[in-house]
C-alpha atoms as a PDB file:
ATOM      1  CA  UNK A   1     -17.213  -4.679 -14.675  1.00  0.00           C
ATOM      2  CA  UNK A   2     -15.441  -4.871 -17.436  1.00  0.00           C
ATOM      3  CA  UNK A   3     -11.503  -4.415 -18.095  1.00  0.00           C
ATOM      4  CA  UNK A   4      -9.414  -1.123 -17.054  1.00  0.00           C
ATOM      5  CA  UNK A   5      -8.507   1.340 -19.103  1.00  0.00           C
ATOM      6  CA  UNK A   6      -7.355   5.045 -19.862  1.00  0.00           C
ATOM      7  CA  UNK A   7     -10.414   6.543 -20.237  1.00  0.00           C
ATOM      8  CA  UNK A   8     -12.027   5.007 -16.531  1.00  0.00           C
ATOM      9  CA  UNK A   9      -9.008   5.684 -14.480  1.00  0.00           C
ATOM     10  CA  UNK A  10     -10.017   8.087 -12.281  1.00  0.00           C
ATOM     11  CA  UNK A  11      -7.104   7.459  -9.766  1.00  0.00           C
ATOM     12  CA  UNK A  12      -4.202   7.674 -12.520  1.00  0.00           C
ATOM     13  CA  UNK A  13      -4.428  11.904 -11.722  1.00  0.00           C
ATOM     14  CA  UNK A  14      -4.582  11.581  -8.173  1.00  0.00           C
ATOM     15  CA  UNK A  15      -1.514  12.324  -6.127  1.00  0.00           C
ATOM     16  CA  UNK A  16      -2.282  12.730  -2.581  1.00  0.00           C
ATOM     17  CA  UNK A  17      -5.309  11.256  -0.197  1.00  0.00           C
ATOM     18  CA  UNK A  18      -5.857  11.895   3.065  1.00  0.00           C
ATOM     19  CA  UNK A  19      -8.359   9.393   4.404  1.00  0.00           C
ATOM     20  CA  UNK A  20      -7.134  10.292   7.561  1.00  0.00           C
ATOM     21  CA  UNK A  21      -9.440   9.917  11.113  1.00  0.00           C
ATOM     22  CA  UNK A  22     -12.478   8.462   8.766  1.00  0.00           C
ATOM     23  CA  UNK A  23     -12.250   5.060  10.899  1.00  0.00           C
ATOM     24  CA  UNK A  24     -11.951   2.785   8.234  1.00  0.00           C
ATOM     25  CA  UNK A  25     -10.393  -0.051  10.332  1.00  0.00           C
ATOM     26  CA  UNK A  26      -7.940  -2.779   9.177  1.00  0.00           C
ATOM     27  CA  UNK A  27     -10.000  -4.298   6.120  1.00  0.00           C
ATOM     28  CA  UNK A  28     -10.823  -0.993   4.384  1.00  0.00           C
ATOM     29  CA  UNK A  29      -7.638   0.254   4.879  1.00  0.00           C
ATOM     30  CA  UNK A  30      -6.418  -2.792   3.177  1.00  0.00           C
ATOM     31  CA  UNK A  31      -8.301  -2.656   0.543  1.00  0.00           C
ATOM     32  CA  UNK A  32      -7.004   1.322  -0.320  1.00  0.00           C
ATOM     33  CA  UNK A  33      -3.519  -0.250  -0.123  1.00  0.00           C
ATOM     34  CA  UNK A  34      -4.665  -3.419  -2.699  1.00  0.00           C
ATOM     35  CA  UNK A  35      -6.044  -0.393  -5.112  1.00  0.00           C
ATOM     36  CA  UNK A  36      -2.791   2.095  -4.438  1.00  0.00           C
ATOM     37  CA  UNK A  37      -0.923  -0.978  -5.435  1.00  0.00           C
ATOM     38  CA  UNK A  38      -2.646  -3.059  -8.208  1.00  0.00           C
ATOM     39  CA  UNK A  39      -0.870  -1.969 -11.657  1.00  0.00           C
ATOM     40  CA  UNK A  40      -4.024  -2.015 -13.102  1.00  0.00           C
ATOM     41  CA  UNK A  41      -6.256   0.583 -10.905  1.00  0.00           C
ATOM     42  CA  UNK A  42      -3.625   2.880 -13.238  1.00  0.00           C
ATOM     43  CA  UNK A  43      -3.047   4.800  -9.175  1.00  0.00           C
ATOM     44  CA  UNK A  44       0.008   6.553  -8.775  1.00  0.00           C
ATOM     45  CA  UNK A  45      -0.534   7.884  -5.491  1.00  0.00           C
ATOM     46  CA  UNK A  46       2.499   9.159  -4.012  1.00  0.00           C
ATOM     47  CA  UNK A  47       1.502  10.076  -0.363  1.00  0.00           C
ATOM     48  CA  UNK A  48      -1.167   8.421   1.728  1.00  0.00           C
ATOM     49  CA  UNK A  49      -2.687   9.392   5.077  1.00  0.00           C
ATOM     50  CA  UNK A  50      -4.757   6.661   6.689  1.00  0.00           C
ATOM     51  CA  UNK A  51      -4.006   7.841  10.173  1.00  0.00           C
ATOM     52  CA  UNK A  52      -6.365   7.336  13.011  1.00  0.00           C
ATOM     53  CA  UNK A  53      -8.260   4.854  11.312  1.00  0.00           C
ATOM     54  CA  UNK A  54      -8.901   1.707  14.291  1.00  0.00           C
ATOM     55  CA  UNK A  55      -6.554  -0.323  12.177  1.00  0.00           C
ATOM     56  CA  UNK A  56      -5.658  -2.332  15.587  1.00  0.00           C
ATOM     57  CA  UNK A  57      -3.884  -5.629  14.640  1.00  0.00           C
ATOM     58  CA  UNK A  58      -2.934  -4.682  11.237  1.00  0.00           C
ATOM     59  CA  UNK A  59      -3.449  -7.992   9.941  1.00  0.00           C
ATOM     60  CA  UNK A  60      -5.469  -7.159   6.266  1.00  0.00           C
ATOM     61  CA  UNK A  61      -2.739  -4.235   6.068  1.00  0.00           C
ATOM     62  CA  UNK A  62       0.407  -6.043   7.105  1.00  0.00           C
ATOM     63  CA  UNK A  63      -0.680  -9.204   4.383  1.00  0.00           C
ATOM     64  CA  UNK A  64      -1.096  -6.667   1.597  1.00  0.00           C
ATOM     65  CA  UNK A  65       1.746  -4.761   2.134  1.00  0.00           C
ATOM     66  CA  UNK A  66       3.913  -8.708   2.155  1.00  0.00           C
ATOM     67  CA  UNK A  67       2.207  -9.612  -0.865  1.00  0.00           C
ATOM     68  CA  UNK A  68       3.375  -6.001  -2.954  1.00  0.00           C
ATOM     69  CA  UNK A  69       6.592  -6.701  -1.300  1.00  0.00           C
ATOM     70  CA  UNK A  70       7.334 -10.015  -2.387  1.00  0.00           C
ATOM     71  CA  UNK A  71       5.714  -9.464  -5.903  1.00  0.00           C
ATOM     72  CA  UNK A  72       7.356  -6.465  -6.927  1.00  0.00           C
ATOM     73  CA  UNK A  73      10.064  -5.502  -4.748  1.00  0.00           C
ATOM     74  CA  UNK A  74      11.530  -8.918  -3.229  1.00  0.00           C
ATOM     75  CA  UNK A  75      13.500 -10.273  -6.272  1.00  0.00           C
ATOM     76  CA  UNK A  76      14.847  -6.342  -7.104  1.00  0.00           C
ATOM     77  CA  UNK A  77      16.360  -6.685  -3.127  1.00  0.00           C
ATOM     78  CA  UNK A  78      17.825 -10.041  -3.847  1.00  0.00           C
ATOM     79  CA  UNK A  79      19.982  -8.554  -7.043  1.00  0.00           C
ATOM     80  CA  UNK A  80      17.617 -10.132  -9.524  1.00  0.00           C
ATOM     81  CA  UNK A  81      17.073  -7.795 -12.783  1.00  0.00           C
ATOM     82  CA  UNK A  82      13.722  -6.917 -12.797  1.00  0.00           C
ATOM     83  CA  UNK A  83      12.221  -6.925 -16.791  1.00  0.00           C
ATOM     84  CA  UNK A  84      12.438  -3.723 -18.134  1.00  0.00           C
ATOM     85  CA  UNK A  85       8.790  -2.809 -18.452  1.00  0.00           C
ATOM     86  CA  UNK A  86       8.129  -4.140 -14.567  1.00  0.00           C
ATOM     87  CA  UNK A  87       5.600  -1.960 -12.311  1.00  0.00           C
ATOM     88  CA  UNK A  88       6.530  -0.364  -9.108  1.00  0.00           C
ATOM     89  CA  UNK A  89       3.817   1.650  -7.043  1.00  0.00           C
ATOM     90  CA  UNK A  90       4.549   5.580  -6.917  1.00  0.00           C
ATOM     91  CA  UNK A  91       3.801   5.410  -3.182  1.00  0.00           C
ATOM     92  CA  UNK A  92       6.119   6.640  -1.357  1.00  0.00           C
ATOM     93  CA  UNK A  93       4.871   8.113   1.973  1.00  0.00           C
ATOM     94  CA  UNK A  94       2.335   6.333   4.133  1.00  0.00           C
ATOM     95  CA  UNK A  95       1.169   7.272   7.593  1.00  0.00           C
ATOM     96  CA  UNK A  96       0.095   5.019   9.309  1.00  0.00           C
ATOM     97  CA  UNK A  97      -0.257   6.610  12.855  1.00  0.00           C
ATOM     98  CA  UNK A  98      -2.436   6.854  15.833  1.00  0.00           C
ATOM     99  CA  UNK A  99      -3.915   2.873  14.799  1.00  0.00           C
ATOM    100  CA  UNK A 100      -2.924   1.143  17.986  1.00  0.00           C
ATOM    101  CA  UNK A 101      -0.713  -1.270  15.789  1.00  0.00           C
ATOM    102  CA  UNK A 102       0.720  -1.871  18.848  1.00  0.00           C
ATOM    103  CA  UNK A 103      -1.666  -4.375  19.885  1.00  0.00           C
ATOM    104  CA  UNK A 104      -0.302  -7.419  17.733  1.00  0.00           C
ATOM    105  CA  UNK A 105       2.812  -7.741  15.659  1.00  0.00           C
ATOM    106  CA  UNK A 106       1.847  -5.236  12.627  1.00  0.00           C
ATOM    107  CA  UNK A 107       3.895  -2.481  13.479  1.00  0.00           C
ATOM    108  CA  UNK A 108       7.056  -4.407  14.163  1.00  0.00           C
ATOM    109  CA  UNK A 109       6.366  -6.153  10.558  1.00  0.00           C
ATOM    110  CA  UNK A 110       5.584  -3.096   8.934  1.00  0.00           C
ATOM    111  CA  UNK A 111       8.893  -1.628   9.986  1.00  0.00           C
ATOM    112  CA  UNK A 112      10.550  -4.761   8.634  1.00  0.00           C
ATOM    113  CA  UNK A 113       9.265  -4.961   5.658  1.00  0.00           C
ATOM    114  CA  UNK A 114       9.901  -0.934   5.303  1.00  0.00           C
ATOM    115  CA  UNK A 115      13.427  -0.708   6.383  1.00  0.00           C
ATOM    116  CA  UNK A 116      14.647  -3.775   4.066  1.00  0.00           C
ATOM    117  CA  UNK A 117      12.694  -2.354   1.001  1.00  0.00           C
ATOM    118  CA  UNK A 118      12.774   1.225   1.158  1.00  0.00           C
END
């Protein structure tokens, strides 16, 4: 495929998706959240429901929602200036329940990673 643009964004309209109770498990559901937040898909998603999905242990999720954190949020939480043309993903509601993330440690590192980067 070649390079992104304008004209073959089809996500860059799209506002809310509700993939919810399709049973997508931990890997697809990761892979939504790698699209939602990649500043090239041109996304701006604002509310996501991937409830009820058999995410169990979280671990695809919890490692893409670290590696958005730490790339575009992390350094604006330590006081650095971010440059003025930086990207930040317009997501800003994600449900994430009914997954049994319970099992391992994802929901307790969601939560961190939510609560110090809201």
């Amino acid at each position: 495929p070649g390079p992104i643009s304008v004209q073959n964004k089809p996500l860059i309209s799209l506002k809310v998706l509700d993939l919810s109770g399709n049973r997508l498990g931990d890997e697809l559901v990761a892979t939504v959240l790698q699209i939602v937040h990649n500043e090239k898909s041109g996304c701006s998603l604002e509310r996501l429901d991937v409830s009820n999905n058999d995410i169990g242990t979280g671990d695809h999720v919890v490692k893409v929602l670290k590696n958005y954190t730490m790339e575009h949020r992390q350094p604006w939480m330590c006081g650095m200036r971010l440059p003025q043309n930086s990207w930040c993903s317009s997501l800003h509601t994600l449900n994430l329940s009914s997954n049994n993330l319970g099992i391992g440690n994802a929901a307790l590192e969601i939560t961190a990673l939510l609560k110090n980067n809201a």
